[in-house]
Protein backbone atom coordinates (compact mmCIF):
# COMPACT_ATOMS: atom_id res chain seq x y z
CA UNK A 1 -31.40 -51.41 -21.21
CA UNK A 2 -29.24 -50.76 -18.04
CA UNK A 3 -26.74 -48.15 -18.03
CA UNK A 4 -23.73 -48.87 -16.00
CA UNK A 5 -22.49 -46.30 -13.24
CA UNK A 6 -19.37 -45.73 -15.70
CA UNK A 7 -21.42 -44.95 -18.45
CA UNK A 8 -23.22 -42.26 -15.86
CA UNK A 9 -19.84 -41.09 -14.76
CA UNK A 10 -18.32 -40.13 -17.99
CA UNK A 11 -21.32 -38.61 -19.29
CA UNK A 12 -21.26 -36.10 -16.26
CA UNK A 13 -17.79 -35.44 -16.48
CA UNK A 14 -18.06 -34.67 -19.80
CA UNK A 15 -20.67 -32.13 -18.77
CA UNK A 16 -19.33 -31.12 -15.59
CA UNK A 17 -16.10 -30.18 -17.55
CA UNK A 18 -17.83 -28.52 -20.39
CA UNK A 19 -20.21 -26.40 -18.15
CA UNK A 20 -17.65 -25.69 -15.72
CA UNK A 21 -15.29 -23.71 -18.07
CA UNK A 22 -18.47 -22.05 -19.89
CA UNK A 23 -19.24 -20.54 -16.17
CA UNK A 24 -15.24 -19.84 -15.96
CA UNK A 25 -15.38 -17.71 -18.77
CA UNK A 26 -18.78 -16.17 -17.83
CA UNK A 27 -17.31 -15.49 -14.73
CA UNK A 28 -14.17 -13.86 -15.88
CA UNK A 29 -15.77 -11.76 -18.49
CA UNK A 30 -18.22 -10.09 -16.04
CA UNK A 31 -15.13 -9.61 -13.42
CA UNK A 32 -13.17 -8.52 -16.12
CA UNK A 33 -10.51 -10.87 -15.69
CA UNK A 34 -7.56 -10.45 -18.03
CA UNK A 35 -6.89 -13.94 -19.87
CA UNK A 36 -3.42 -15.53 -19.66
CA UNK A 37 -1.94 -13.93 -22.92
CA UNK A 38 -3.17 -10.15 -21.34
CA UNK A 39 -2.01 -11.16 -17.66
CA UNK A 40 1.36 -12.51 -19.10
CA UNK A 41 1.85 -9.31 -21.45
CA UNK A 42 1.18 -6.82 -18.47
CA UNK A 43 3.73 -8.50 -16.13
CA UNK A 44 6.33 -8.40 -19.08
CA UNK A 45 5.58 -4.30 -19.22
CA UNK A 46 5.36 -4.42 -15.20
CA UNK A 47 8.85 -5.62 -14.79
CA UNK A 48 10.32 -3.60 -17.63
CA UNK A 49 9.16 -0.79 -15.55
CA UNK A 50 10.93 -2.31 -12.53
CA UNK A 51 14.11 -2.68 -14.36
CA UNK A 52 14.28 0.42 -15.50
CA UNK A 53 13.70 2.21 -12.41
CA UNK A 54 15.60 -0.20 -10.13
CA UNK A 55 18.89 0.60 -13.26
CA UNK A 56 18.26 4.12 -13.12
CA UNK A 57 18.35 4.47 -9.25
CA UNK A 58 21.96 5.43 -7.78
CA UNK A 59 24.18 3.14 -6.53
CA UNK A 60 24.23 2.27 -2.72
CA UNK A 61 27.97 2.64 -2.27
CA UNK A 62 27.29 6.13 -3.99
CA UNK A 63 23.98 7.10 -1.67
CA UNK A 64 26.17 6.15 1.32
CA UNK A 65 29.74 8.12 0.64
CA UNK A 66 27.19 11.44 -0.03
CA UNK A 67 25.34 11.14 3.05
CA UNK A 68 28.85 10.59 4.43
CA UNK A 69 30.41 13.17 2.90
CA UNK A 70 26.79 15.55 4.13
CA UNK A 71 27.40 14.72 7.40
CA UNK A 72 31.03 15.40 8.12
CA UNK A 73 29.93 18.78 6.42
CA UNK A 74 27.58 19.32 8.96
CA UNK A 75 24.92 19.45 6.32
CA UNK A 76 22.93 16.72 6.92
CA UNK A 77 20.26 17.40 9.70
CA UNK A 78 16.93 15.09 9.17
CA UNK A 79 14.08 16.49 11.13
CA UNK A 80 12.37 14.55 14.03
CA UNK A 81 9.46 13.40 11.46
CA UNK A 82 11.87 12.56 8.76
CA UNK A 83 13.91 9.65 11.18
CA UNK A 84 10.07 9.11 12.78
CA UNK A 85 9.11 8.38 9.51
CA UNK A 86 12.26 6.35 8.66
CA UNK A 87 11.68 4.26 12.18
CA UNK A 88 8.61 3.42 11.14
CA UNK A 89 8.98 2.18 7.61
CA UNK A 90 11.94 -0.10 9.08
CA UNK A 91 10.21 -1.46 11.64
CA UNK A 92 7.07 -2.41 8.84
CA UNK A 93 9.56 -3.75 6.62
CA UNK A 94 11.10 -6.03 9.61
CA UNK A 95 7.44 -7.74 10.41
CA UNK A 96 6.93 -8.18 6.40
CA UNK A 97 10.01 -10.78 6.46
């Protein structure tokens, strides 16, 4: 009895499918790879997190008219590191675009 290359084919596939998500989930549980329920739930507490800081952070129009109001005071005086420090983070944040 001659079996056909078809035949051949979809028997391997079958066990190329079958053994290749066995080694996927060998793989992940030795990495420790969340599955897609855990990964899905820690994204949903990630961005609460976000939220919540991003809500509770002041407004820009506010952050601006009290640095505004600081400098015609003559109270605002940012030391040499502090606008270093500020040039630098810009200029990362520029390239990251």
């Amino acid at each position: 009895m001659r079996i056909s290359d078809a035949e051949v084919k979809k028997a391997l596939s079958g066990y190329s499918a079958t053994n290749t998500e066995l080694e996927m989930e060998n793989l992940k549980q030795v990495l420790g790879v969340e599955s897609e329920a855990e990964a899905a739930e820690r994204d949903a507490h990630l961005l609460k997190q976000v939220t919540k800081k991003v809500l509770d952070m002041p407004d820009r129009e506010e952050m601006v008219a009290s640095l505004k109001a600081r400098i015609e005071a003559g109270e605002y005086n940012p030391s040499a590191e502090d606008i270093v420090d500020t040039m630098i983070r810009r200029a990362i944040a520029d390239r990251m675009r």
